[in-house]
C-alpha atoms as a PDB file:
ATOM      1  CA  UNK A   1       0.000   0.000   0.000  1.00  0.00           C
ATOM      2  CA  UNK A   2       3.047   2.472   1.186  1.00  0.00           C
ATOM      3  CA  UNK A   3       4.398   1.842  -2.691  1.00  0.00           C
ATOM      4  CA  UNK A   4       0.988   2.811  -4.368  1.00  0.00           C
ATOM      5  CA  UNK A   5       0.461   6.229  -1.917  1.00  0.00           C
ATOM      6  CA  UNK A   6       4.089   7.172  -3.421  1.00  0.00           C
ATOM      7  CA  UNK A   7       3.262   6.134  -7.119  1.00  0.00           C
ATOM      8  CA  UNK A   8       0.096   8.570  -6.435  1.00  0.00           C
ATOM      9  CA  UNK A   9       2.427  11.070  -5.342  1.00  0.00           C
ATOM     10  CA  UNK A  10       4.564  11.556  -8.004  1.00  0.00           C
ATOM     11  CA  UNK A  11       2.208  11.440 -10.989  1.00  0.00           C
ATOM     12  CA  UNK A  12       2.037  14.978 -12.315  1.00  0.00           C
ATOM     13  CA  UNK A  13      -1.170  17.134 -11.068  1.00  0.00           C
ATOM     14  CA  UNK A  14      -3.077  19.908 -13.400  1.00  0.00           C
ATOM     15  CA  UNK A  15      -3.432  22.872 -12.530  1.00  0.00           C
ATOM     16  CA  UNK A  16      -5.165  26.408 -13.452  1.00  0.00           C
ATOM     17  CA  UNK A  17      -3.581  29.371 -12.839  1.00  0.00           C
ATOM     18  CA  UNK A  18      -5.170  33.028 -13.248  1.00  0.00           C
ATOM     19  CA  UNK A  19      -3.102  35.964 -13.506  1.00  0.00           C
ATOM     20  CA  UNK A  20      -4.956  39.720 -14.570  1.00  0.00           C
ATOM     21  CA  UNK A  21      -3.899  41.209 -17.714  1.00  0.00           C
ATOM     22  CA  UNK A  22      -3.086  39.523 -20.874  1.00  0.00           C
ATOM     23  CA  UNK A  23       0.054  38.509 -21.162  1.00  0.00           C
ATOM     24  CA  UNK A  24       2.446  38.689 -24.605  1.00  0.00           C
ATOM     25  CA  UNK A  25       4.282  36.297 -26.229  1.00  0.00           C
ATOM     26  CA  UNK A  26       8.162  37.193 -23.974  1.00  0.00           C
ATOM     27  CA  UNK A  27       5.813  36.872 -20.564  1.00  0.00           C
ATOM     28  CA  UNK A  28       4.313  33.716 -22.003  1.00  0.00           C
ATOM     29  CA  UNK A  29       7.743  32.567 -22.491  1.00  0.00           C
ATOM     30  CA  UNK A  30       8.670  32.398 -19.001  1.00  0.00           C
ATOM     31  CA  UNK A  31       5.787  29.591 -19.217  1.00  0.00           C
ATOM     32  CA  UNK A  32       6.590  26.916 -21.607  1.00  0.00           C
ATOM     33  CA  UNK A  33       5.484  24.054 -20.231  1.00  0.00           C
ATOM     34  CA  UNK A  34       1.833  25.678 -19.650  1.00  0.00           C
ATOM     35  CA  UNK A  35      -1.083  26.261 -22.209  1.00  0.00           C
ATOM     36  CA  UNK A  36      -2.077  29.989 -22.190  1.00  0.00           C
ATOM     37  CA  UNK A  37      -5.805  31.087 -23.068  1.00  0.00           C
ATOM     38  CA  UNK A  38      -6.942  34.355 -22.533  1.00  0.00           C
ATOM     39  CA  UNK A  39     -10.652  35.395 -21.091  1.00  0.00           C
ATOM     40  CA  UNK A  40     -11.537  38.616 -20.214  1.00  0.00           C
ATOM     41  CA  UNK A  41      -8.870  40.255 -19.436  1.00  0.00           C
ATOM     42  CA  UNK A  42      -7.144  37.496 -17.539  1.00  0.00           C
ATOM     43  CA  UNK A  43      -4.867  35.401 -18.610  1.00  0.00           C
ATOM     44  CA  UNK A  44      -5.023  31.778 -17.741  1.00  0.00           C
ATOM     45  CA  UNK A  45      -2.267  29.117 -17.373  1.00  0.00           C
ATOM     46  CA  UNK A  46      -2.823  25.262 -17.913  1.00  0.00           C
ATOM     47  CA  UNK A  47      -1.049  22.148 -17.837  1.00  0.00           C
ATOM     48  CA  UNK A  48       0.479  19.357 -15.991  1.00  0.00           C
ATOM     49  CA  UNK A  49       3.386  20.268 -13.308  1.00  0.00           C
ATOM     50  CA  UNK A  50       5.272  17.055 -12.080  1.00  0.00           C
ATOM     51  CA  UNK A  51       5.221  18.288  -7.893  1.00  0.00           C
ATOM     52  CA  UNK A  52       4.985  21.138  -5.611  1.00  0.00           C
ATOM     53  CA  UNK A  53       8.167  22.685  -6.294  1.00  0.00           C
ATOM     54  CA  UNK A  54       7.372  22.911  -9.709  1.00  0.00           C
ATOM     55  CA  UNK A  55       3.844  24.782  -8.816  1.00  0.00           C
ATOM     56  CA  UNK A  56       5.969  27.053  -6.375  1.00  0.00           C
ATOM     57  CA  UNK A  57       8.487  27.492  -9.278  1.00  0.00           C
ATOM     58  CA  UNK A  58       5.670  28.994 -11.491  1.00  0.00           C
ATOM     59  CA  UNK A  59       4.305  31.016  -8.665  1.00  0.00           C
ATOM     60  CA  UNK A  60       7.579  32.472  -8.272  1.00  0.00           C
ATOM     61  CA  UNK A  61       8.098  33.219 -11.540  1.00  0.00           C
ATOM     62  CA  UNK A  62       4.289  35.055 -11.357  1.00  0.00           C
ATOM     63  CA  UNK A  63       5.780  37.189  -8.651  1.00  0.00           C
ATOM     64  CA  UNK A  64       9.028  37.928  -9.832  1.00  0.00           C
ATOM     65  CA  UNK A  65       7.699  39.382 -13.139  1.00  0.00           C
ATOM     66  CA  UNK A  66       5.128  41.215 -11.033  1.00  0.00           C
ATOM     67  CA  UNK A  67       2.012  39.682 -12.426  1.00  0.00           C
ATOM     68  CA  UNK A  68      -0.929  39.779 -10.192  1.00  0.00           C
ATOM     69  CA  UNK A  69      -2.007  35.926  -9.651  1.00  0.00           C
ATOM     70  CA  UNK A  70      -5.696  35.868  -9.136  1.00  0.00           C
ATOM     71  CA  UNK A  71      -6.502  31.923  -8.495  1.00  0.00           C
ATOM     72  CA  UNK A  72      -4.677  28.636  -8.416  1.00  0.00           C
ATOM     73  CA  UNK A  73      -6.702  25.447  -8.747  1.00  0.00           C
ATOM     74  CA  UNK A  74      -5.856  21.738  -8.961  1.00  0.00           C
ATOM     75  CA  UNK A  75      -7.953  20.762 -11.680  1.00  0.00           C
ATOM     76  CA  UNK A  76      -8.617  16.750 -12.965  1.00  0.00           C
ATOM     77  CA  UNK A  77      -6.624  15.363 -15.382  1.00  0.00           C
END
């Protein structure tokens, strides 16, 4: 059982990420392992990260560039 709860672990989770503001093609860039759509203003971020650090590696990235990130959500795959 301990084996399957790490398998689980280590799959790669989706996620959705809104930031305000659309962003250009250089910003998007800084993203490439994310689909970008745009909606109203916002853009939004999706696709696959492989763990946690990854997700706080994109967050940090958000912040560094001085984006304003609006929602983060774990989505199904």
């Amino acid at each position: 059982m301990e084996n399957n709860a790490k398998a689980e672990n280590t799959k790669a989770v989706r996620y959705k990420i809104r930031i305000r503001g659309t962003l250009g093609g250089t910003l998007v860039e800084a993203f490439p392992d994310l689909e970008r759509q745009v909606k109203a203003g916002e853009t939004v971020l999706i696709g696959a990260l492989p763990d946690q650090a990854a997700l706080f590696g994109v967050l940090a990235q958000i912040e560094a560039l001085g984006l304003e990130l609006l929602d983060v959500r774990r989505i199904a795959s």
